[in-house]
Protein backbone atom coordinates (compact mmCIF):
# COMPACT_ATOMS: atom_id res chain seq x y z
CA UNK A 1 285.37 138.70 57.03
CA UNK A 2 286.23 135.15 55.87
CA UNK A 3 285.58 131.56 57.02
CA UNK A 4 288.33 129.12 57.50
CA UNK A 5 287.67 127.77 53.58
CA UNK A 6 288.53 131.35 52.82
CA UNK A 7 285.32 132.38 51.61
CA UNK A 8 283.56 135.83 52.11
CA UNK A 9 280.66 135.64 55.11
CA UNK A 10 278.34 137.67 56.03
CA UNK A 11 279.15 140.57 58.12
CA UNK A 12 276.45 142.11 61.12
CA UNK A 13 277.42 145.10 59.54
CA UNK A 14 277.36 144.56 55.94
CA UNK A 15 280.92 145.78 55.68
CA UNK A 16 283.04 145.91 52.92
CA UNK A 17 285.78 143.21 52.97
CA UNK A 18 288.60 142.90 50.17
CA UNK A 19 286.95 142.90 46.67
CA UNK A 20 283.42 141.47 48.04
CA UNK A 21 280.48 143.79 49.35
CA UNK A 22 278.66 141.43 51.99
CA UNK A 23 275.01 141.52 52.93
CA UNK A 24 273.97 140.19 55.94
CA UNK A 25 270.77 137.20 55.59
CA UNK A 26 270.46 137.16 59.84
CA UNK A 27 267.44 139.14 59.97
CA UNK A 28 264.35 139.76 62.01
CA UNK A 29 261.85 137.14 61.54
CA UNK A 30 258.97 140.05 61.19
CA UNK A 31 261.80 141.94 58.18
CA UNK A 32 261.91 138.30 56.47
CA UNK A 33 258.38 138.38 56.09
CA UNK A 34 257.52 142.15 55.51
CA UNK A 35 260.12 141.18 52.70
CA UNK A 36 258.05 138.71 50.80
CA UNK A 37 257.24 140.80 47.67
CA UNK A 38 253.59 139.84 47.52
CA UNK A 39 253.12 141.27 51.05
CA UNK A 40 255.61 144.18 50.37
CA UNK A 41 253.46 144.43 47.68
CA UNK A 42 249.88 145.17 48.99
CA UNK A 43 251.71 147.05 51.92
CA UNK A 44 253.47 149.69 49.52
CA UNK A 45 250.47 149.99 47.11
CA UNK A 46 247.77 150.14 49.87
CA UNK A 47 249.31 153.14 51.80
CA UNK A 48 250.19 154.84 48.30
CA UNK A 49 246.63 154.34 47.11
CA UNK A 50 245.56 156.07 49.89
CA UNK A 51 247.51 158.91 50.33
CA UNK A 52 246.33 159.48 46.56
CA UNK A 53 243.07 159.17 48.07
CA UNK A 54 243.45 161.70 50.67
CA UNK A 55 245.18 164.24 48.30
CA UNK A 56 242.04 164.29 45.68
CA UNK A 57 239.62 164.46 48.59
CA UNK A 58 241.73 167.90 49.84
CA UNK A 59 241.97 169.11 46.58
CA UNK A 60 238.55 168.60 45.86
CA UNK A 61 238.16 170.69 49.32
CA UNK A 62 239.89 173.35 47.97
CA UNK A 63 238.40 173.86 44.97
CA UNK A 64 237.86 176.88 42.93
CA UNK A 65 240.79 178.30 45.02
CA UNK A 66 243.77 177.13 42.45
CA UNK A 67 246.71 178.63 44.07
CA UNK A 68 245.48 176.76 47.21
CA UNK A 69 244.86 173.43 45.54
CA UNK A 70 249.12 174.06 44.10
CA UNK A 71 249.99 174.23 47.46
CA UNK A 72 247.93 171.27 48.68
CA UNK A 73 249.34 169.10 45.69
CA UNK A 74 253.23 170.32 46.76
CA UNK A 75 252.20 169.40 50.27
CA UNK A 76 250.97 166.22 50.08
CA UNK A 77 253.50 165.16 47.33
CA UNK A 78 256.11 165.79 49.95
CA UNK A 79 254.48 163.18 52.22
CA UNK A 80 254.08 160.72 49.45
CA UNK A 81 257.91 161.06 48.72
CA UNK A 82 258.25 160.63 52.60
CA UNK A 83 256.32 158.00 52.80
CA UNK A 84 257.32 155.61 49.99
CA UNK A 85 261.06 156.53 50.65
CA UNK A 86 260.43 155.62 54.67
CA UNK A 87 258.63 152.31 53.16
CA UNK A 88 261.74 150.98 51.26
CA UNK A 89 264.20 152.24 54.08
CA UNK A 90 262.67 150.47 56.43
CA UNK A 91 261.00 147.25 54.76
CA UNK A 92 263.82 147.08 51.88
CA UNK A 93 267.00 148.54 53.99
CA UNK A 94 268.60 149.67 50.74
CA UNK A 95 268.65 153.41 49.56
CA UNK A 96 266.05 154.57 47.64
CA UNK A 97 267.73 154.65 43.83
CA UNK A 98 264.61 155.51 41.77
CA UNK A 99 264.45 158.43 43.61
CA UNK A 100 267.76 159.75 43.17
CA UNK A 101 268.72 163.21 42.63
CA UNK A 102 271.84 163.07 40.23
CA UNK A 103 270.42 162.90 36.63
CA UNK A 104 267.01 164.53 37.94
CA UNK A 105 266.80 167.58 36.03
CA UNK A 106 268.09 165.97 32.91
CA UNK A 107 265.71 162.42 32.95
CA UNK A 108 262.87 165.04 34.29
CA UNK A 109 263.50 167.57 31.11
CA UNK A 110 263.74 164.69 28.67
CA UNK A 111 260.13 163.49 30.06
CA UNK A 112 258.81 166.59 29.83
CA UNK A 113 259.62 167.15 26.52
CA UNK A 114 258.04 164.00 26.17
CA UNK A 115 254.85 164.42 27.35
CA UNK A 116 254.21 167.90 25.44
CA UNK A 117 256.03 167.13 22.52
CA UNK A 118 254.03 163.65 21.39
CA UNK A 119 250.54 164.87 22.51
CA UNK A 120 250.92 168.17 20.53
CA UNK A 121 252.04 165.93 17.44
CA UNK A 122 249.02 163.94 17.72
CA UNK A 123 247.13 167.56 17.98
CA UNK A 124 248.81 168.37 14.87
CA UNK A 125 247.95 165.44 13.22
CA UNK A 126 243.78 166.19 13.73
CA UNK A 127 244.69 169.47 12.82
CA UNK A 128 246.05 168.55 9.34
CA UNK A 129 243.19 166.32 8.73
CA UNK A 130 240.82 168.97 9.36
CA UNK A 131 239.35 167.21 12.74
CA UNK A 132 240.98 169.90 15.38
CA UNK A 133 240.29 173.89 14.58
CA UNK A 134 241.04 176.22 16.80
CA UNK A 135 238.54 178.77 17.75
CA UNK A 136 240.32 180.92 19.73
CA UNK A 137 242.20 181.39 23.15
CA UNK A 138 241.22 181.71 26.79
CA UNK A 139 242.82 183.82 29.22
CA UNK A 140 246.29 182.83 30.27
CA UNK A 141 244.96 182.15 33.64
CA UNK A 142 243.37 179.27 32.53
CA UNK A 143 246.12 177.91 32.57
CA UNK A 144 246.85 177.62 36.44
CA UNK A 145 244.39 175.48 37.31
CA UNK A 146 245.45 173.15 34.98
CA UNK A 147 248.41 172.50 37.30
CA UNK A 148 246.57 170.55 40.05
CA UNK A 149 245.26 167.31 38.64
CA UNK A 150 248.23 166.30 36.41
CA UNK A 151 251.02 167.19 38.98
CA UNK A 152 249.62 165.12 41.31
CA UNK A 153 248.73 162.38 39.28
CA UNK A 154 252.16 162.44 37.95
CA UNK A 155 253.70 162.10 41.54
CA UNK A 156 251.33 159.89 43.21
CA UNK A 157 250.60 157.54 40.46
CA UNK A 158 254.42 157.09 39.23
CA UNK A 159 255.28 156.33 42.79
CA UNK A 160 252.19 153.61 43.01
CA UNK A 161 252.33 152.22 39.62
CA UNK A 162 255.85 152.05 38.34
CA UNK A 163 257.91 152.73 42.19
CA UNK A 164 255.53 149.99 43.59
CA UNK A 165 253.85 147.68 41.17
CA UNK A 166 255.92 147.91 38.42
CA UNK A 167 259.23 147.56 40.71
CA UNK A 168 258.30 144.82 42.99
CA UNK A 169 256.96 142.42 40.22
CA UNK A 170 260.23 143.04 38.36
CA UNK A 171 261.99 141.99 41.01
CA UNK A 172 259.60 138.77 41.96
CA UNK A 173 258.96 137.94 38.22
CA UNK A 174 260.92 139.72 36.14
CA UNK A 175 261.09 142.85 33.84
CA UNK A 176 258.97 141.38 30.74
CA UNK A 177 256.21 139.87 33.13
CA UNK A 178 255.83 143.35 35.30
CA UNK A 179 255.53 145.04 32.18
CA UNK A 180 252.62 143.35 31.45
CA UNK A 181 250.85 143.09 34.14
CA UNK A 182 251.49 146.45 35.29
CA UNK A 183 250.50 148.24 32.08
CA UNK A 184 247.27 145.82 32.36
CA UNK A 185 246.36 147.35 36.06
CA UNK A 186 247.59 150.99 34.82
CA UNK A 187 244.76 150.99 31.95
CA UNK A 188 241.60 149.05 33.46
CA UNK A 189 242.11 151.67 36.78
CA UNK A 190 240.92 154.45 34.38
CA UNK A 191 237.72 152.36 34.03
CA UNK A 192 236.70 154.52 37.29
CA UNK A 193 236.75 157.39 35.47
CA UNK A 194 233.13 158.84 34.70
CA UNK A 195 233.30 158.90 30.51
CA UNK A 196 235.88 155.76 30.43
CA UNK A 197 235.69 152.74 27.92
CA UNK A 198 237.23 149.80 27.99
CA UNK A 199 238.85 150.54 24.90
CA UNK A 200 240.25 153.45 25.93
CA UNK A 201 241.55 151.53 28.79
CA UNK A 202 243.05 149.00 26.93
CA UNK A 203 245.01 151.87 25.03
CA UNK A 204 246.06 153.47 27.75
CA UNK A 205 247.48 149.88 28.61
CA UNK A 206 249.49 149.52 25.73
CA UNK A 207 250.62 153.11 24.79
CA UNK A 208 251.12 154.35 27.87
CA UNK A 209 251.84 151.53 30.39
CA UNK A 210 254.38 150.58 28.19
CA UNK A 211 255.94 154.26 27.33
CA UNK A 212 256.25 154.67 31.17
CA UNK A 213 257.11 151.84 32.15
CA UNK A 214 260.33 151.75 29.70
CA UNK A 215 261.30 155.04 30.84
CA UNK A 216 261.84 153.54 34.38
CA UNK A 217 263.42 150.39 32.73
CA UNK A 218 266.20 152.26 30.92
CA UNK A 219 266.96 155.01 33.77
CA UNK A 220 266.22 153.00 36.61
CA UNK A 221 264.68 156.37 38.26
CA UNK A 222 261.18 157.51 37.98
CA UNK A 223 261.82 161.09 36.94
CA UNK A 224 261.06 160.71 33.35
CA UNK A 225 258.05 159.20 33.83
CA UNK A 226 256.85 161.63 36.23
CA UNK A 227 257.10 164.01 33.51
CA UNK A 228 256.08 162.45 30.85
CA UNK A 229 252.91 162.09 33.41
CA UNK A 230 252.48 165.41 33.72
CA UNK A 231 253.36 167.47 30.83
CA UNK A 232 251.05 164.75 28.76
CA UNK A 233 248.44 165.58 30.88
CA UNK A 234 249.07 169.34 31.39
CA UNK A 235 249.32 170.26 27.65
CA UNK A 236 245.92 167.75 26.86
CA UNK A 237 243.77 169.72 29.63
CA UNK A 238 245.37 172.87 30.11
CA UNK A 239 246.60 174.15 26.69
CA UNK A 240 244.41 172.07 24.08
CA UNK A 241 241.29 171.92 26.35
CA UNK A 242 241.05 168.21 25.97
CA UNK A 243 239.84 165.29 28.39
CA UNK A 244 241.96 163.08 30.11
CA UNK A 245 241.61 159.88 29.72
CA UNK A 246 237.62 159.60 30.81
CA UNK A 247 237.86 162.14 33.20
CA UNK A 248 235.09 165.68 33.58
CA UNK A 249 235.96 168.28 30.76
CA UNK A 250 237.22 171.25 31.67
CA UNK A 251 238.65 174.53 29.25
CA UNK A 252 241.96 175.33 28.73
CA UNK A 253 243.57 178.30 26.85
CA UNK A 254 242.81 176.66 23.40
CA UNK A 255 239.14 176.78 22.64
CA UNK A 256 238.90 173.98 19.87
CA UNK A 257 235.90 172.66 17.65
CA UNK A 258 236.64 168.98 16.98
CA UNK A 259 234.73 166.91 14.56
CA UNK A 260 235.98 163.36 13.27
CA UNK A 261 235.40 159.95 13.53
CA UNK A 262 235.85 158.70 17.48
CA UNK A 263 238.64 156.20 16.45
CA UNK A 264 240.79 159.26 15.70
CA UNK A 265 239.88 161.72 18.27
CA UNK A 266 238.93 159.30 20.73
CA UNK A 267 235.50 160.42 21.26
CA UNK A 268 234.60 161.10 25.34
CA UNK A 269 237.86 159.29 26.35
CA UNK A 270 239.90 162.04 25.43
CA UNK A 271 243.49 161.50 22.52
CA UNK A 272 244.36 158.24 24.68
CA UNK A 273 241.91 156.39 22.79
CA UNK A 274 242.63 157.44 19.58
CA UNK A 275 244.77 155.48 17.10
CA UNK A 276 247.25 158.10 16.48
CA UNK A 277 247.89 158.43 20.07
CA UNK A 278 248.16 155.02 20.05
CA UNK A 279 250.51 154.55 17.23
CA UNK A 280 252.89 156.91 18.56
CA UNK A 281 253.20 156.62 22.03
CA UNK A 282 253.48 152.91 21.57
CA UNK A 283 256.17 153.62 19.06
CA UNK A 284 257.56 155.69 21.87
CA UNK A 285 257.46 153.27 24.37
CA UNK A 286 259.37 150.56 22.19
CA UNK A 287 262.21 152.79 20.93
CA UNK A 288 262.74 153.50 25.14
CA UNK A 289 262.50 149.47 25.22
CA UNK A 290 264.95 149.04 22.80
CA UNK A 291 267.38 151.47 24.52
CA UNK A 292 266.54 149.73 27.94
CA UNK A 293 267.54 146.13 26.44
CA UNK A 294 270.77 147.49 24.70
CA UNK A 295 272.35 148.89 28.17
CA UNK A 296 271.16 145.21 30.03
CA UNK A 297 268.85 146.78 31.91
CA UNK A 298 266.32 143.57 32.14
CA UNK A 299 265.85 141.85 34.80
CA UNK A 300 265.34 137.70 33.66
CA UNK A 301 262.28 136.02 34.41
CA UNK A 302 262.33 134.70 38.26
CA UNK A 303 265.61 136.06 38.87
CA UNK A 304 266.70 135.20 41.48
CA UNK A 305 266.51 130.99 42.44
CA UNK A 306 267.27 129.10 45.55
CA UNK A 307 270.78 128.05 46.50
CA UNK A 308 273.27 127.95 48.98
CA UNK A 309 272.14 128.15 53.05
CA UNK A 310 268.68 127.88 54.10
CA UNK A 311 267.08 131.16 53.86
CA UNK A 312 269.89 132.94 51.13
CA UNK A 313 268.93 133.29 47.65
CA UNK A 314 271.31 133.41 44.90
CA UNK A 315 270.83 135.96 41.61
CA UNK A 316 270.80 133.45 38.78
CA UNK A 317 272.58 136.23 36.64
CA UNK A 318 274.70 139.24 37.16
CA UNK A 319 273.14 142.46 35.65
CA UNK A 320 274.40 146.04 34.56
CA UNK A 321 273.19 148.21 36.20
CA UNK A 322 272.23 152.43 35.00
CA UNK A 323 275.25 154.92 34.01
CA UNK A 324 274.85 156.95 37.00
CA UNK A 325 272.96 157.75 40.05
CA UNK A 326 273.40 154.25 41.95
CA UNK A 327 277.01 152.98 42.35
CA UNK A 328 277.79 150.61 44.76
CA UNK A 329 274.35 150.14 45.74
CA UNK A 330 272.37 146.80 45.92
CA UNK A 331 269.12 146.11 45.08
CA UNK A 332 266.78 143.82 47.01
CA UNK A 333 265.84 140.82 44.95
CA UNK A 334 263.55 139.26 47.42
CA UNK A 335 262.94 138.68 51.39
CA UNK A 336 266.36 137.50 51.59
CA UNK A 337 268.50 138.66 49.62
CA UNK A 338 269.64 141.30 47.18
CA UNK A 339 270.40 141.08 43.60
CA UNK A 340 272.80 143.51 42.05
CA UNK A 341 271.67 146.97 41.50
CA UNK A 342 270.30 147.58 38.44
CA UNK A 343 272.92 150.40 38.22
CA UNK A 344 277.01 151.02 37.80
CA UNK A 345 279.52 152.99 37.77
CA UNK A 346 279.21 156.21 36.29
CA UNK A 347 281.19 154.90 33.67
CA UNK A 348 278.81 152.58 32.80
CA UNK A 349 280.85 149.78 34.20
CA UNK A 350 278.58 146.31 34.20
CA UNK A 351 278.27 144.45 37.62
CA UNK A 352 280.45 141.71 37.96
CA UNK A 353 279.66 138.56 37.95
CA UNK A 354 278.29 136.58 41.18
CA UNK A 355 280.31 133.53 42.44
CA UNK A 356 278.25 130.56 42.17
CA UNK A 357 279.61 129.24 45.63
CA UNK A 358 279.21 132.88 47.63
CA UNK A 359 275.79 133.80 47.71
CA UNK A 360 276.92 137.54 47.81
CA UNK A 361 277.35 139.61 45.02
CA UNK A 362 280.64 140.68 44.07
CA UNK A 363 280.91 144.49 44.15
CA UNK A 364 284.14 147.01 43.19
CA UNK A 365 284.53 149.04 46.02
CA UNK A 366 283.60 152.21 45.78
């Protein structure tokens, strides 16, 4: 649809006209203002924080009963993806991207890998030094309660830290600002656990805020950091017997004697305060950085600015967007707007560019 000056206008629909994907601005008053990322903000992490909430306290229920406490994790998980993917379709009206299925098994695989892969290399580090000794194995069956904790603090938290927090500031602020500040609340939350420091915190800020964090950055979907979540956690509790991050001890199929210097084995904290955890997840986490940078996947600082009609915002820079997964869809930049998706083709075809007069986003269509 197009104005007498020949210029693309917003559609009811959001239709596709010519070359140009328009967006509608005319919204409800109440959507404008659910919109405000802020708001959206404590709205999205409030009901996530407590459906974690609610999913501990039933697991706790069901404890010493592993097989039901699986079950309880799988069901709840199912109403946290519910939830959060109701949230953005209904607050955000876009679909829900960082949840997509093409790529899944592939960007999950490469995080699980991940996860086991650098915690057992810090493991084998101790071990060469002569700090970590194993004593001998547990039953196999240890290893099924193991399951619980880190699969659902793989789901829930990824959704609440890096779908919510880490999202919505990128979007308000930009990537390099969310990174900070969401690593910063993703390390001093573990100062609830019962044996947590504030170093150990302030690790966990660095080497693994930042590690997960890039991982959604350079996919633009939250499976890899899901399992990078969980097998991290999974192989530290459930095959090396260690603690996580703070948390109650509890055995897993290794049964280890460790003896060394807290600064390497992280003393009551658990590997995530040690310095070799530290050194290479961190490493980790700036190699995925790198990667994220190279394919444009950065949102700038405030990106999007004022322009055009009252109540439209304009992106003040076109960016590419992931290689697959999200074609042709737009992500919301703010109440009133959206910026282009951080996504392409699956060619891995760059947005185009944005008209500076045309406050929409020109899109291929699809």
């Amino acid at each position: 649809m197009r104005n007498g000056r020949g210029r693309a206008i917003a559609d009811p629909a959001g239709c596709v006209d010519g070359n140009l994907l328009t967006v509608t601005t005319h919204q409800p008053r109440w959507l404008r203002v659910a919109q405000f990322p802020p708001l959206r903000l404590a709205v999205f992490g409030t009901v996530m924080f407590y459906l974690l909430g609610y999913s501990n306290n039933f697991l706790g229920k069901a404890a010493g009963n592993p097989l039901l406490q699986i079950a309880v994790v799988i069901g709840w998980s199912a109403v946290g993806f519910a939830v959060y993917i109701g949230l953005v379709r209904l607050i955000e009206r876009r679909p829900v991207t960082e949840l997509a299925l093409p790529g899944m098994g592939r960007e999950l695989g490469i995080g699980l890998l991940l996860g086991a892969g650098l915690y057992t290399a810090c493991i084998l580090v101790l071990m060469a030094l002569g700090i970590y000794a194993i004593d001998g194995l547990n039953p196999v069956s240890y290893l099924l309660p193991a399951i619980v904790v880190p699969l659902s603090s793989a789901i829930f938290e990824e959704l609440l830290f890096r779908g919510v927090l880490f999202r919505i500031v990128e979007e308000w602020l930009g990537s390099w600002i969310s990174l900070v500040v969401s690593s910063l609340v993703f390390g001093l939350v573990h100062l609830m656990n019962p044996a947590a420091t504030l170093l150990g915190a302030l690790f966990i800020s660095v080497e693994a805020g930042v590690l997960l964090a890039a991982a959604y950055m350079l996919t633009r979907r939250l499976w890899m950091s899901m399992g990078f979540h969980f097998a991290w956690n999974f192989t530290q509790s459930g095959v090396f017997s260690g603690i996580v991050s703070g948390s109650d001890a509890a055995p897993g199929l290794i049964r280890p004697v460790i003896d060394g210097p807290t600064l390497l084995t992280g003393g009551t904290f658990g590997v995530e305060a040690s310095v070799i955890a530290f050194l290479l997840c961190t490493t980790t986490g700036v190699i995925l950085l790198v990667l994220a940078v190279r394919r444009g996947h950065i949102v700038p600082r405030f990106g999007c600015s004022k322009a055009g009609a009252p109540g439209t915002l304009t992106p003040r820079s076109a960016i590419a967007t992931p290689r697959s997964g999200t074609a042709g869809y737009n992500r919301r930049c703010s109440w009133a707007t959206r910026l282009p998706t951080l996504g392409g083709s699956p060619s891995g075809t760059p947005a185009p560019s944005t008209d500076p007069g045309n406050p929409h986003p020109r899109m291929e269509k699809q």
